[in-house]
Protein backbone atom coordinates (compact mmCIF):
# COMPACT_ATOMS: atom_id res chain seq x y z
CA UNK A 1 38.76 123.66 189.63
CA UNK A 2 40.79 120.71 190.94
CA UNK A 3 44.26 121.36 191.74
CA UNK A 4 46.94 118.87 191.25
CA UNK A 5 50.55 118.87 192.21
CA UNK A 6 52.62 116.88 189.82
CA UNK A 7 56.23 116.02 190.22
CA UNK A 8 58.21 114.49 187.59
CA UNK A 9 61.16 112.39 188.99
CA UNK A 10 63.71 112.40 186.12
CA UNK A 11 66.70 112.98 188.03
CA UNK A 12 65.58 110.56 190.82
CA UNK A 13 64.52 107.70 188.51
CA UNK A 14 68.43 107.85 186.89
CA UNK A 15 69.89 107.98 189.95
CA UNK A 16 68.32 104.81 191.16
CA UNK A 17 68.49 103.09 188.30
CA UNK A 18 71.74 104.00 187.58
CA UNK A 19 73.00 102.70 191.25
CA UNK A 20 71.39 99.30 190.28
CA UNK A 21 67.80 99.60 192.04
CA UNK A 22 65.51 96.58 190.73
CA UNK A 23 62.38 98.61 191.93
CA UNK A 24 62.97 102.41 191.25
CA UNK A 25 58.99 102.74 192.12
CA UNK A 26 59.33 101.93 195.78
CA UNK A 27 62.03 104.03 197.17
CA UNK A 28 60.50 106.94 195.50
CA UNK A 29 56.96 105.90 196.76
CA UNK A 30 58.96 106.09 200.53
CA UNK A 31 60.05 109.84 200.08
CA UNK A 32 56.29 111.25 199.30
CA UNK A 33 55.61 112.76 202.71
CA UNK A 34 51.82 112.85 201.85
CA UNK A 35 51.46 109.49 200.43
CA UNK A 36 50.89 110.62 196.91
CA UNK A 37 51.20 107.16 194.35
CA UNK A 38 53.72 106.99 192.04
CA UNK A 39 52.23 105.62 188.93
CA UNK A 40 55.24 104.75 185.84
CA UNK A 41 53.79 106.32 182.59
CA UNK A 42 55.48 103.58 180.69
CA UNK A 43 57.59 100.12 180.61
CA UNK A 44 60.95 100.43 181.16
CA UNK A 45 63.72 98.64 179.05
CA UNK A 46 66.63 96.74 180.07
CA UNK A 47 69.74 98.87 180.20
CA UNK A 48 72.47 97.77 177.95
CA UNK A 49 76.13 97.78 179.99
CA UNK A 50 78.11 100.93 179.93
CA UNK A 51 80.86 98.94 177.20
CA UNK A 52 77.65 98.67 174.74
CA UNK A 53 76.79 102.18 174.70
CA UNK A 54 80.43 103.84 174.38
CA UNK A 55 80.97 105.25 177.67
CA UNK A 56 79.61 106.34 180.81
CA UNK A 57 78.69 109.68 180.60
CA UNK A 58 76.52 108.85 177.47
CA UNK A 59 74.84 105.85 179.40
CA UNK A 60 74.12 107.96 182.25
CA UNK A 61 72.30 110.45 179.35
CA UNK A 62 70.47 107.42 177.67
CA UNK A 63 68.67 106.26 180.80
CA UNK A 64 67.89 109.77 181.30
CA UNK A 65 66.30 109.87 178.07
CA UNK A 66 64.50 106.49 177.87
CA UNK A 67 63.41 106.60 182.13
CA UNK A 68 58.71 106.58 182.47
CA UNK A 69 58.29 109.75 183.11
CA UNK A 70 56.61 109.47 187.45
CA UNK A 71 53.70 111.38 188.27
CA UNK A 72 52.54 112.21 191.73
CA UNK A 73 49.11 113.55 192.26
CA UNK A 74 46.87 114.23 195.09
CA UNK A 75 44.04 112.36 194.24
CA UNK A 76 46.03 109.04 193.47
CA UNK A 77 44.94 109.23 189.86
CA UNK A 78 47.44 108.70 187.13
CA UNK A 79 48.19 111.91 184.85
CA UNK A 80 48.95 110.76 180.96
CA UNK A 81 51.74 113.52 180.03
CA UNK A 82 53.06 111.17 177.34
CA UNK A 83 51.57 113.66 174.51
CA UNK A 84 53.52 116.93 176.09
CA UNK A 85 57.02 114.56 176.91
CA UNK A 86 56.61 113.89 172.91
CA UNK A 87 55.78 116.83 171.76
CA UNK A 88 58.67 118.47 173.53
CA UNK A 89 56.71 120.85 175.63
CA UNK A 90 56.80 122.00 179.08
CA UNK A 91 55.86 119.24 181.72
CA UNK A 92 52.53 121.27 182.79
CA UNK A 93 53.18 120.04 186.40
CA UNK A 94 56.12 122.53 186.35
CA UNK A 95 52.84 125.21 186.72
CA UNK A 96 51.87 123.79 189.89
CA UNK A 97 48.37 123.21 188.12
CA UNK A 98 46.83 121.22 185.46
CA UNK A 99 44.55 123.46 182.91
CA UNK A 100 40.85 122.53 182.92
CA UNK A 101 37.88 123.36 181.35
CA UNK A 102 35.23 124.66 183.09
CA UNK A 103 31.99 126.12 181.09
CA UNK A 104 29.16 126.41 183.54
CA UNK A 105 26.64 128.69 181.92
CA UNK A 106 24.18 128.32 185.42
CA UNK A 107 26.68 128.81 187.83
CA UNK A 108 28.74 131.02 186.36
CA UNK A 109 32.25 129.36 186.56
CA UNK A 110 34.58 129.48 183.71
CA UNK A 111 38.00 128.88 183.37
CA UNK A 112 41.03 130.86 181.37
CA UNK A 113 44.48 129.30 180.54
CA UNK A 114 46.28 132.22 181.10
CA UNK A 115 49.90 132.62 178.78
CA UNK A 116 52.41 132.81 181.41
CA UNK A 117 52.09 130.81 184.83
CA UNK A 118 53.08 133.70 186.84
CA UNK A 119 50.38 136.59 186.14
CA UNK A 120 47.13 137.27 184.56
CA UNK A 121 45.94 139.80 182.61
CA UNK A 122 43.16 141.71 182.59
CA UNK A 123 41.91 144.41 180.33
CA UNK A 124 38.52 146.54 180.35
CA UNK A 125 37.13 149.10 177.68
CA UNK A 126 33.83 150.71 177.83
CA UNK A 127 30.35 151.47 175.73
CA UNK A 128 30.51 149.23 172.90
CA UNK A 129 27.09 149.26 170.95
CA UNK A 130 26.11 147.48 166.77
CA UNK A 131 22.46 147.69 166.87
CA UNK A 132 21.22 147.68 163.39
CA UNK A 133 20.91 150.94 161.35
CA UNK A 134 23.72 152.60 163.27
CA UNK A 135 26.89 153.82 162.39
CA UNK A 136 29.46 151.02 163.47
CA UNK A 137 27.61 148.57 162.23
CA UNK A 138 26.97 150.19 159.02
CA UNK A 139 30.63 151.09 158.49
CA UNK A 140 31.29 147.31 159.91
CA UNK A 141 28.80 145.35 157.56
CA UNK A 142 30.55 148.37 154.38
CA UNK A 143 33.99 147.49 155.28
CA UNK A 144 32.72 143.67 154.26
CA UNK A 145 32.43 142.41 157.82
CA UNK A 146 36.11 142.35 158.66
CA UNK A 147 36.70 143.94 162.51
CA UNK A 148 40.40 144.84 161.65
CA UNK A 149 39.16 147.54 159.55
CA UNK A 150 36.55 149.00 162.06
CA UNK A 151 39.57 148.28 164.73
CA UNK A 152 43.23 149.28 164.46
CA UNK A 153 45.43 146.04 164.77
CA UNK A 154 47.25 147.56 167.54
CA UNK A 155 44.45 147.83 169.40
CA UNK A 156 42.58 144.37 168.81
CA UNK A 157 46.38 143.24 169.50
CA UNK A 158 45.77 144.18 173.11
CA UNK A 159 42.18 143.10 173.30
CA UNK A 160 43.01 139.50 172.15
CA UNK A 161 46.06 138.45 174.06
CA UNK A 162 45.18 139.51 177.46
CA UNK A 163 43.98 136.62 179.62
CA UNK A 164 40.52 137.88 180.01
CA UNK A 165 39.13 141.00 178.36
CA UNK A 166 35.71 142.49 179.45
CA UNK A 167 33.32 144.98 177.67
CA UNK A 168 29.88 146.67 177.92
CA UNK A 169 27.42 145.20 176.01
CA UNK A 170 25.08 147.88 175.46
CA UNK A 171 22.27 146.73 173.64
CA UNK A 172 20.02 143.73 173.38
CA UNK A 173 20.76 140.77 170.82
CA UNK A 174 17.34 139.86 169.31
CA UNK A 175 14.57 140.46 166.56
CA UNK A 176 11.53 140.21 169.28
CA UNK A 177 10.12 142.98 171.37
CA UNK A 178 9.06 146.36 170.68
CA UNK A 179 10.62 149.79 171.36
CA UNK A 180 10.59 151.09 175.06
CA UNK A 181 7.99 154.13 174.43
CA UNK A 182 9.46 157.24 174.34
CA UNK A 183 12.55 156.63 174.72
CA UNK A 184 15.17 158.80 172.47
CA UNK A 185 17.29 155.96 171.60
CA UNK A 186 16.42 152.22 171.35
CA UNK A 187 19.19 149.39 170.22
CA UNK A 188 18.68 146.14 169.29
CA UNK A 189 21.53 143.85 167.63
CA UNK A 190 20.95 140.85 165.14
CA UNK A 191 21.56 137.73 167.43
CA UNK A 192 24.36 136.58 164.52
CA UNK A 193 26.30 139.62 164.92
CA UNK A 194 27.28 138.12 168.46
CA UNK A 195 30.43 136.57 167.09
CA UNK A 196 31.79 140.34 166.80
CA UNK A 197 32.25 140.15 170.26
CA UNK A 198 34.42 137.33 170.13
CA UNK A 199 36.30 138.72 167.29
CA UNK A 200 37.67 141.60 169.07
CA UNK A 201 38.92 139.06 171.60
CA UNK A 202 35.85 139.94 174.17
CA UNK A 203 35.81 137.27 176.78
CA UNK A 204 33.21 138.37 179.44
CA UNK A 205 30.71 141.22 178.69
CA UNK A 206 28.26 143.52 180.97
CA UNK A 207 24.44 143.54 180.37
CA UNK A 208 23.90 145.82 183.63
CA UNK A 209 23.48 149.63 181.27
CA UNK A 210 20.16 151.38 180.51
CA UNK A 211 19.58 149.91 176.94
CA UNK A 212 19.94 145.91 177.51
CA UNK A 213 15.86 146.07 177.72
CA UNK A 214 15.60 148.66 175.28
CA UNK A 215 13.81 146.42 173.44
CA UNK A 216 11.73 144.70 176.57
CA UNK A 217 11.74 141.09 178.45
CA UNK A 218 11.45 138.98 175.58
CA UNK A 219 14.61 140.77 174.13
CA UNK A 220 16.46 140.71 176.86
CA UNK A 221 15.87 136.64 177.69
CA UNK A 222 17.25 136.59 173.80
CA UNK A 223 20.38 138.13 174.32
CA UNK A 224 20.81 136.04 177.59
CA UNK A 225 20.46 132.76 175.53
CA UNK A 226 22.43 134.47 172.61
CA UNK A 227 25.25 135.17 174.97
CA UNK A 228 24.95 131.57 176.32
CA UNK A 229 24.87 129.76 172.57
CA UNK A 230 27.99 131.35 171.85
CA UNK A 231 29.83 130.48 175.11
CA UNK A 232 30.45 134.41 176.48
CA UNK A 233 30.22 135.05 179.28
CA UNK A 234 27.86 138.10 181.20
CA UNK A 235 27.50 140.14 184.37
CA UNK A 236 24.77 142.14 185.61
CA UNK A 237 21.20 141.01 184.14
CA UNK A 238 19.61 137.65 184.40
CA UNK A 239 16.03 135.77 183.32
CA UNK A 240 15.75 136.49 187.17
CA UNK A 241 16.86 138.36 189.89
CA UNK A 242 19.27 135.53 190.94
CA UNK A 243 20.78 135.06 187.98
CA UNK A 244 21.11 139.22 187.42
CA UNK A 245 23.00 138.71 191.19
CA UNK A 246 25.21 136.56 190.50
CA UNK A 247 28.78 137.13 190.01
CA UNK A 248 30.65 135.22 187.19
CA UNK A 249 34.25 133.27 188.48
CA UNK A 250 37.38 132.78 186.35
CA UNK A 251 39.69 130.14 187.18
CA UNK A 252 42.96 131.20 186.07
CA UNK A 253 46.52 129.64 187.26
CA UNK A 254 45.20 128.25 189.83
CA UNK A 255 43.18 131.23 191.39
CA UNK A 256 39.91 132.69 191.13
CA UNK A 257 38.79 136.20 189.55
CA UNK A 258 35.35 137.22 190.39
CA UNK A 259 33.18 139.77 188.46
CA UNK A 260 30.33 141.64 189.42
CA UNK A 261 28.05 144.40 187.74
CA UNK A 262 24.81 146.61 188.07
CA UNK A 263 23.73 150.04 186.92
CA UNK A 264 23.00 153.04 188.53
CA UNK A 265 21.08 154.70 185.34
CA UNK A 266 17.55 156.00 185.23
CA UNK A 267 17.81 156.94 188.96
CA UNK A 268 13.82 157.41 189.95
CA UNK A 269 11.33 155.15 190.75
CA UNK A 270 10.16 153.66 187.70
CA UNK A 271 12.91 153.24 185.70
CA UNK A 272 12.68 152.32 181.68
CA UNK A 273 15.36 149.36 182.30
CA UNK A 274 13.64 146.89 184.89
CA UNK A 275 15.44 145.34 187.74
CA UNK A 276 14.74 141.83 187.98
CA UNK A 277 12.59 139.98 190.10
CA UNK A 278 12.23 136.59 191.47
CA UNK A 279 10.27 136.06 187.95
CA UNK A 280 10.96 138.39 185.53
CA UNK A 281 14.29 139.57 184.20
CA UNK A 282 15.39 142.35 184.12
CA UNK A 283 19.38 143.80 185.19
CA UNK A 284 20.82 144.56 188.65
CA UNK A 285 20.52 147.92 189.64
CA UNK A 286 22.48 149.63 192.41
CA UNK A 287 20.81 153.02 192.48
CA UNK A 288 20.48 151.71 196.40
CA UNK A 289 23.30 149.90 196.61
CA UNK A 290 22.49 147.21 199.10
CA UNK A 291 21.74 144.48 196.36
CA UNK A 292 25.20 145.36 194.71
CA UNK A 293 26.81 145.76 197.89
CA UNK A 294 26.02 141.82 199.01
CA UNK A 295 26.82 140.32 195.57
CA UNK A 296 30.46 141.89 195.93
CA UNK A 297 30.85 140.23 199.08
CA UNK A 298 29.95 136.97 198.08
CA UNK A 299 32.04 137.32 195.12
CA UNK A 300 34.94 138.27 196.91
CA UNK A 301 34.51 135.97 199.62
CA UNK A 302 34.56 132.81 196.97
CA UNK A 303 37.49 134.51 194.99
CA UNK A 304 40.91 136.06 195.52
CA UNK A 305 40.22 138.46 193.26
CA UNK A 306 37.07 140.75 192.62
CA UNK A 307 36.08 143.18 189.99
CA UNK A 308 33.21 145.48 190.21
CA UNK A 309 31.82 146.94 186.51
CA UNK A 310 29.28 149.70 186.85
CA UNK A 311 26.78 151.78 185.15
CA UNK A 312 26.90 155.56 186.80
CA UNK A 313 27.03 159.02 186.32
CA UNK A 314 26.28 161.78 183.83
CA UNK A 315 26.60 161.75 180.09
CA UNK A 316 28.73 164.09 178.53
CA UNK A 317 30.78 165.62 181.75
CA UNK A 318 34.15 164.49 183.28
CA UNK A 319 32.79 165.51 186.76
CA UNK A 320 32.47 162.69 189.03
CA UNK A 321 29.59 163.03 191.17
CA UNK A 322 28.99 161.98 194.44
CA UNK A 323 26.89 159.17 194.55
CA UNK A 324 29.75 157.93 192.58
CA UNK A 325 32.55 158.59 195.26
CA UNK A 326 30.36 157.29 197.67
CA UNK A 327 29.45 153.71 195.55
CA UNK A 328 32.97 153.25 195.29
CA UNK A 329 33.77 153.83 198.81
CA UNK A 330 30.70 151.29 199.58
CA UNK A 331 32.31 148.69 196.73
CA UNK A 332 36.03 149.19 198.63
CA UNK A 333 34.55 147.90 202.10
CA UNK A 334 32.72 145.47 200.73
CA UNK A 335 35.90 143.62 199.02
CA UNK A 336 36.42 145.12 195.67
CA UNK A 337 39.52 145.06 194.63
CA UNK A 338 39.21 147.25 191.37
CA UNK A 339 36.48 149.50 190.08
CA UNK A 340 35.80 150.24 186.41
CA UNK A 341 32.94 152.36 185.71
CA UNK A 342 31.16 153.33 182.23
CA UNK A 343 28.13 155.19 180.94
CA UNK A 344 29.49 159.30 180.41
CA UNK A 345 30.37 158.06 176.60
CA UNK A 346 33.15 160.35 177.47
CA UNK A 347 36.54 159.42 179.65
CA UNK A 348 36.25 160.65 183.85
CA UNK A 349 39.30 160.41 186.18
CA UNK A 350 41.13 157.81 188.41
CA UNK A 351 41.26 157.72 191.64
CA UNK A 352 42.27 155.38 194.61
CA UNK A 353 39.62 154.96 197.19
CA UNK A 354 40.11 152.57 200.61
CA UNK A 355 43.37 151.68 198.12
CA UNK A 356 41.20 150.72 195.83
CA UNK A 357 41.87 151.77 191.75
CA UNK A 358 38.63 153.38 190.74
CA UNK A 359 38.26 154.36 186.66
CA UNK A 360 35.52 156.37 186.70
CA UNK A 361 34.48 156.06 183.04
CA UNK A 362 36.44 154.48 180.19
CA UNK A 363 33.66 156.48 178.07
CA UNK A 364 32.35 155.13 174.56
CA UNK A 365 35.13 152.53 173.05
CA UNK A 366 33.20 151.43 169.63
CA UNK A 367 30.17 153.46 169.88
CA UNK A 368 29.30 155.76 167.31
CA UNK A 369 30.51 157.86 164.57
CA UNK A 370 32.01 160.75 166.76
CA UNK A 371 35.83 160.99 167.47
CA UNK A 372 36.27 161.06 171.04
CA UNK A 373 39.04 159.56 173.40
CA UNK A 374 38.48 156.61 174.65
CA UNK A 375 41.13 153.72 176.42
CA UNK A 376 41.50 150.30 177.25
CA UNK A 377 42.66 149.68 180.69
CA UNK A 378 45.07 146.79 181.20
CA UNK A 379 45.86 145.30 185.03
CA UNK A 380 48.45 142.57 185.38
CA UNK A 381 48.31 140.19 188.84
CA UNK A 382 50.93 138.45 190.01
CA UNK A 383 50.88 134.89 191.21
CA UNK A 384 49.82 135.97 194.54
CA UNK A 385 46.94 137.10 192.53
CA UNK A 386 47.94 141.12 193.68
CA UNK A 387 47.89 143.95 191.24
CA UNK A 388 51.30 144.19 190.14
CA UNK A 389 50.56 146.90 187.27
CA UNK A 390 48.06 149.14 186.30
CA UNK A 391 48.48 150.84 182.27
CA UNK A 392 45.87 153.33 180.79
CA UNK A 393 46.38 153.00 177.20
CA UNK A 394 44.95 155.64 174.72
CA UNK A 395 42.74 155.28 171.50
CA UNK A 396 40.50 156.77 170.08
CA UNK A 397 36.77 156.52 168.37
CA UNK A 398 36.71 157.59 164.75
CA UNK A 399 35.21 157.35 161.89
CA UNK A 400 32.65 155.03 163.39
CA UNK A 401 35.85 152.55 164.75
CA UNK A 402 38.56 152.39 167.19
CA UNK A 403 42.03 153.17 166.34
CA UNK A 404 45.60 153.56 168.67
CA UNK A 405 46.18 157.05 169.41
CA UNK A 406 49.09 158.60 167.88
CA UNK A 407 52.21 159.58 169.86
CA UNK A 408 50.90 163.13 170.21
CA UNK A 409 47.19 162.12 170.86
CA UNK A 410 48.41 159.47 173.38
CA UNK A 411 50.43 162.69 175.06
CA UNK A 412 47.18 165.08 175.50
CA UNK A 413 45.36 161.96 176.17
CA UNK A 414 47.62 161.35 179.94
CA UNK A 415 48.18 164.79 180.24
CA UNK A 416 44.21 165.22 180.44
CA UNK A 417 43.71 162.29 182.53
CA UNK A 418 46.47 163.50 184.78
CA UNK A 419 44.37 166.94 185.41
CA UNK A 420 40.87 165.02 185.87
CA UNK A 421 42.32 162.36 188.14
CA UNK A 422 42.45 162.62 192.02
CA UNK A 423 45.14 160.84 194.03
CA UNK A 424 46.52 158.52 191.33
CA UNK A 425 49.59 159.26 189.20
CA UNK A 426 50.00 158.56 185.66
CA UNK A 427 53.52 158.89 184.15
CA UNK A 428 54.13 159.34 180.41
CA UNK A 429 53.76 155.60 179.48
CA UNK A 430 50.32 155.53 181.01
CA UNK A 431 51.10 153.38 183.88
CA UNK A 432 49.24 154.38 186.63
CA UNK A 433 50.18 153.73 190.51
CA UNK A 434 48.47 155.14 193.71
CA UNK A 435 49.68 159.06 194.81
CA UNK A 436 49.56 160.96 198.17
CA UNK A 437 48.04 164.52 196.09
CA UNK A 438 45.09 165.13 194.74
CA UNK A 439 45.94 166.14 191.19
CA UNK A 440 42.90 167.09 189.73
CA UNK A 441 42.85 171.06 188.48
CA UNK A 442 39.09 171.25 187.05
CA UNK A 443 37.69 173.43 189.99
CA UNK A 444 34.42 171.97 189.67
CA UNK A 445 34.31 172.35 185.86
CA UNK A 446 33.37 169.74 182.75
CA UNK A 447 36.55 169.54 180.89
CA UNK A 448 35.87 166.91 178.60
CA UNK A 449 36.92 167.43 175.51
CA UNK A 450 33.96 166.01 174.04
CA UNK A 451 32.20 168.78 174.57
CA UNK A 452 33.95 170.86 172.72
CA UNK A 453 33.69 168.55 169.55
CA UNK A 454 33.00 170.31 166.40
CA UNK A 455 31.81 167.24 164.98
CA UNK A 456 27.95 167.34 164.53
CA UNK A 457 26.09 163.63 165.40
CA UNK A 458 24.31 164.31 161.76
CA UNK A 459 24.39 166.29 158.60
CA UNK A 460 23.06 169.74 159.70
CA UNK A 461 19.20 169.98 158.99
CA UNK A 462 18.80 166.47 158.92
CA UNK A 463 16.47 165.71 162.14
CA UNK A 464 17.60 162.77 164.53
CA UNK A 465 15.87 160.12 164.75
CA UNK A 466 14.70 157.76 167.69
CA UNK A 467 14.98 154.70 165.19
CA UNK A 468 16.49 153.98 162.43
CA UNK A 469 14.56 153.72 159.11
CA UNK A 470 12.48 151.01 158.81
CA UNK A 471 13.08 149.39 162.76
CA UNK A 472 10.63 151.78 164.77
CA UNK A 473 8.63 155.12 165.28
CA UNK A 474 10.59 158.27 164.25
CA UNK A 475 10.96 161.01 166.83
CA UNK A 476 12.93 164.09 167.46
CA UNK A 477 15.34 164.63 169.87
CA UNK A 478 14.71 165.16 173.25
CA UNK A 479 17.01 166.63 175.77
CA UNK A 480 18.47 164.44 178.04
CA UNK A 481 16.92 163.52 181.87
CA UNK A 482 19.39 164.72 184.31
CA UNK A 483 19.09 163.25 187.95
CA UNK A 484 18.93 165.29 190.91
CA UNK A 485 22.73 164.96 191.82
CA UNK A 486 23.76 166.07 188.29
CA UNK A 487 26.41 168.61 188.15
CA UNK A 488 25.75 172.09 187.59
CA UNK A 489 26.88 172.46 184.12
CA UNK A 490 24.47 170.31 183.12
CA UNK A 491 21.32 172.08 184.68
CA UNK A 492 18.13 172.33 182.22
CA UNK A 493 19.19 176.44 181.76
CA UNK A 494 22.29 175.33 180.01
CA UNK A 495 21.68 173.12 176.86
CA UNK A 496 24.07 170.71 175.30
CA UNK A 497 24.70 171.10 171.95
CA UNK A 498 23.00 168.14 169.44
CA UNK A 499 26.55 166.04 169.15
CA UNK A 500 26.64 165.88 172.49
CA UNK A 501 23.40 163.98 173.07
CA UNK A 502 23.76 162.15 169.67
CA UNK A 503 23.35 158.42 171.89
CA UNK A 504 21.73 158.74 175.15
């Protein structure tokens, strides 16, 4: 994005003129230590004498108000600010920078005019899925197709005035393909239903999860050119492996905010979700994180600010495992500056690693019909581009939507976060700032509350299907693959109950 400095000369221009200068241009033109050109916006009329306008004082505020307004720009081009001077508003050269757009699908630069001049926001919340014949859609398309009653207003509040709010995408938009064989669950979203997205005030989304080629290629290049007709943004998958590497840039306020993603999900060989080659596409895994590893440094090296989104872990636990720690740790030195992770479909800790904010999981935001904590995390930077504040805010998942948690919800909420976290604190507002302890109390326990739900994922003696009716084969059930550095509460001699593998 070009960057312009603009100076408007009121004051200057009135003294001049006011001391009887015949060329108020040139002097001004002499004090530009960089040679800038002064270029008048406007003719200037005559000035009556002081008797014809009453007195001094108001003269002196006339010429004020009737003086071109001067630009100076770095370029030497003129800037036409005569619509903001009449509207009233804000010279925008008081910014320091002149908004532009920038939509650049293939290189994957965008620009954001952020509200205020001095920070940008940033918010992140996690699994959001609508593939037809499930619950939030269903509820969605019964409510008539209006998001603020599948979304609390307080929470799409948040979502829609932050400067750039991100998401995971996790399905495919299309009606191609065919079901990945034997999979348990298999999503695929009508391309038209993309404008949800938007709605909840969704600016950039992540494709890098283990159901974006649920569906297979075909599918997948659909969602891609889906996401591109409507103008949104995406990380982490691509019609090839260079697109599925590279990071997406924000231009915001005169800085850059990079964003990078990949999955760690179906961790062996031959995974259902295919990485993508140099002619196939396919998402960018990080399993090995080498690939990962080089696209953060890029990013970061082009940006002054970098965040990494990324598929890991195990479902259903608020243990973090290793490989996770040690991702991060590999993210951190390779210029990360914050973390968010996703993919449990429950809520994991916070932790600060190489100084680095990690979220762990912001679990399932609008997901499915279970009620489950969820959040939306919201970081503010400050002109330098620095984190300046960090604030976990509570909600929940319910009734197949996403509502603000009540006063004594939000209260558990932080308290629980507090005992899963490691050396971040979170005081009772949810702001959350780096800490010298290690708070976390679980003793190498799954504390999640969601498995403890007594809410079952269907009417009992109803069998689960793999499809919904009428989009695919039916199938039962099937417990869920656990890696080799699963935790030990979720070894194959201890079963989770049915809710808790209701959406693998």
């Amino acid at each position: 994005m070009r960057m312009r400095k603009i100076i408007t000369a009121y004051v200057m221009l009135a003294a001049l003129t006011l001391t009887g200068c015949s060329n108020p241009i040139a002097p001004i033109e002499q004090l530009m230590p960089d040679g800038g050109l002064a270029v008048p916006q406007k003719e200037e009329e005559p000035k009556q004498e002081a008797e014809e306008t009453g007195s001094g004082q108001s003269q002196q505020e006339d010429a004020k108000e009737d003086l071109p307004v001067i630009t100076i720009v770095d370029d030497s081009e003129p800037v036409d600010v005569s619509e903001k001077e009449e509207s009233g508003e804000e010279a925008e050269g008081e910014t320091g920078t002149v908004y532009e757009d920038i939509y650049d699908p293939v290189g994957k630069e965008y620009s954001v005019e952020a509200a205020d001049k001095d920070r940008v926001t940033l918010a992140f919340v996690g699994d959001v899925g609508f593939a037809q014949g499930y619950a939030t859609i269903n509820k969605y398309r019964s409510n008539g197709s209006d998001i603020h009653k599948s979304i609390s207003d307080g929470v799409l509040s948040i979502m829609q005035s932050v400067d750039i709010m991100m998401a995971n995408n996790e399905f495919p938009y299309s009606d191609r393909g065919t079901p990945t064989p034997n999979k348990t669950y298999t999503f695929r979203a009508d391309p038209k239903d993309v404008h949800i997205m938007k709605d909840m005030g969704v600016d950039i989304v992540s494709l890098a999860n283990n159901h974006a080629y649920d569906y297979g290629p075909e599918a997948l290049i659909d969602t891609i050119d889906t996401l591109n007709d409507a103008r949104l943004p995406f990380a982490g998958a691509g019609k090839n492996i260079e697109e599925a590497s590279k990071p997406v840039y924000f231009h915001v306020n005169g800085h850059v905010i990079s964003y990078v993603s990949a999955t760690q999900i179906e961790r062996y060989g031959n995974p259902d979700t295919k990485e993508a080659t140099k002619d196939s596409p396919g998402v960018l895994r990080t399993l090995d994180p080498a690939k990962a590893v080089a696209v953060i440094k890029e990013a970061a090296s082009k940006s002054d600010f970098t965040v990494m989104y990324v598929h890991w872990g195990s479902e259903s636990t608020d243990l973090v495992e290793q490989s996770q720690r040690e991702l991060a740790a590999a993210y951190a030195d390779a210029g990360a500056d914050l973390i968010i992770g996703d993919h449990s479909h429950c809520l994991q800790g916070i932790d600060y690693v190489k100084g680095v904010p990690v979220f762990y999981s912001l679990g399932n935001f609008w997901f499915n019909s279970k009620t489950l904590d969820t959040c939306i995390v919201k970081v503010t930077l400050d002109e330098d581009c620095a984190i300046s504040e960090i604030e976990f805010i509570p909600c929940i998942q319910r009734g197949s939507g996403v509502t603000d948690a009540s006063e004594s919800e939000r209260g558990r909420i932080i308290e629980y976060m507090r005992g899963i976290s490691n050396y971040a604190d979170i005081d009772d507002k949810g702001f959350v700032t780096k800490s010298d302890t290690d708070h976390n109390i679980q003793k190498g326990q799954n504390t999640s509350p969601a498995r403890k739900s007594a809410e079952p994922a269907v009417p009992e003696g109803e069998p689960q299907l793999t499809e919904p009716a009428g989009e695919g084969e039916a199938g039962t059930v099937q417990p869920a693959q656990e890696s080799p550095q699963a935790p030990a509460q979720n070894a194959p001699d201890e079963q989770l109950p049915d809710w808790a593998v209701d959406v693998q």
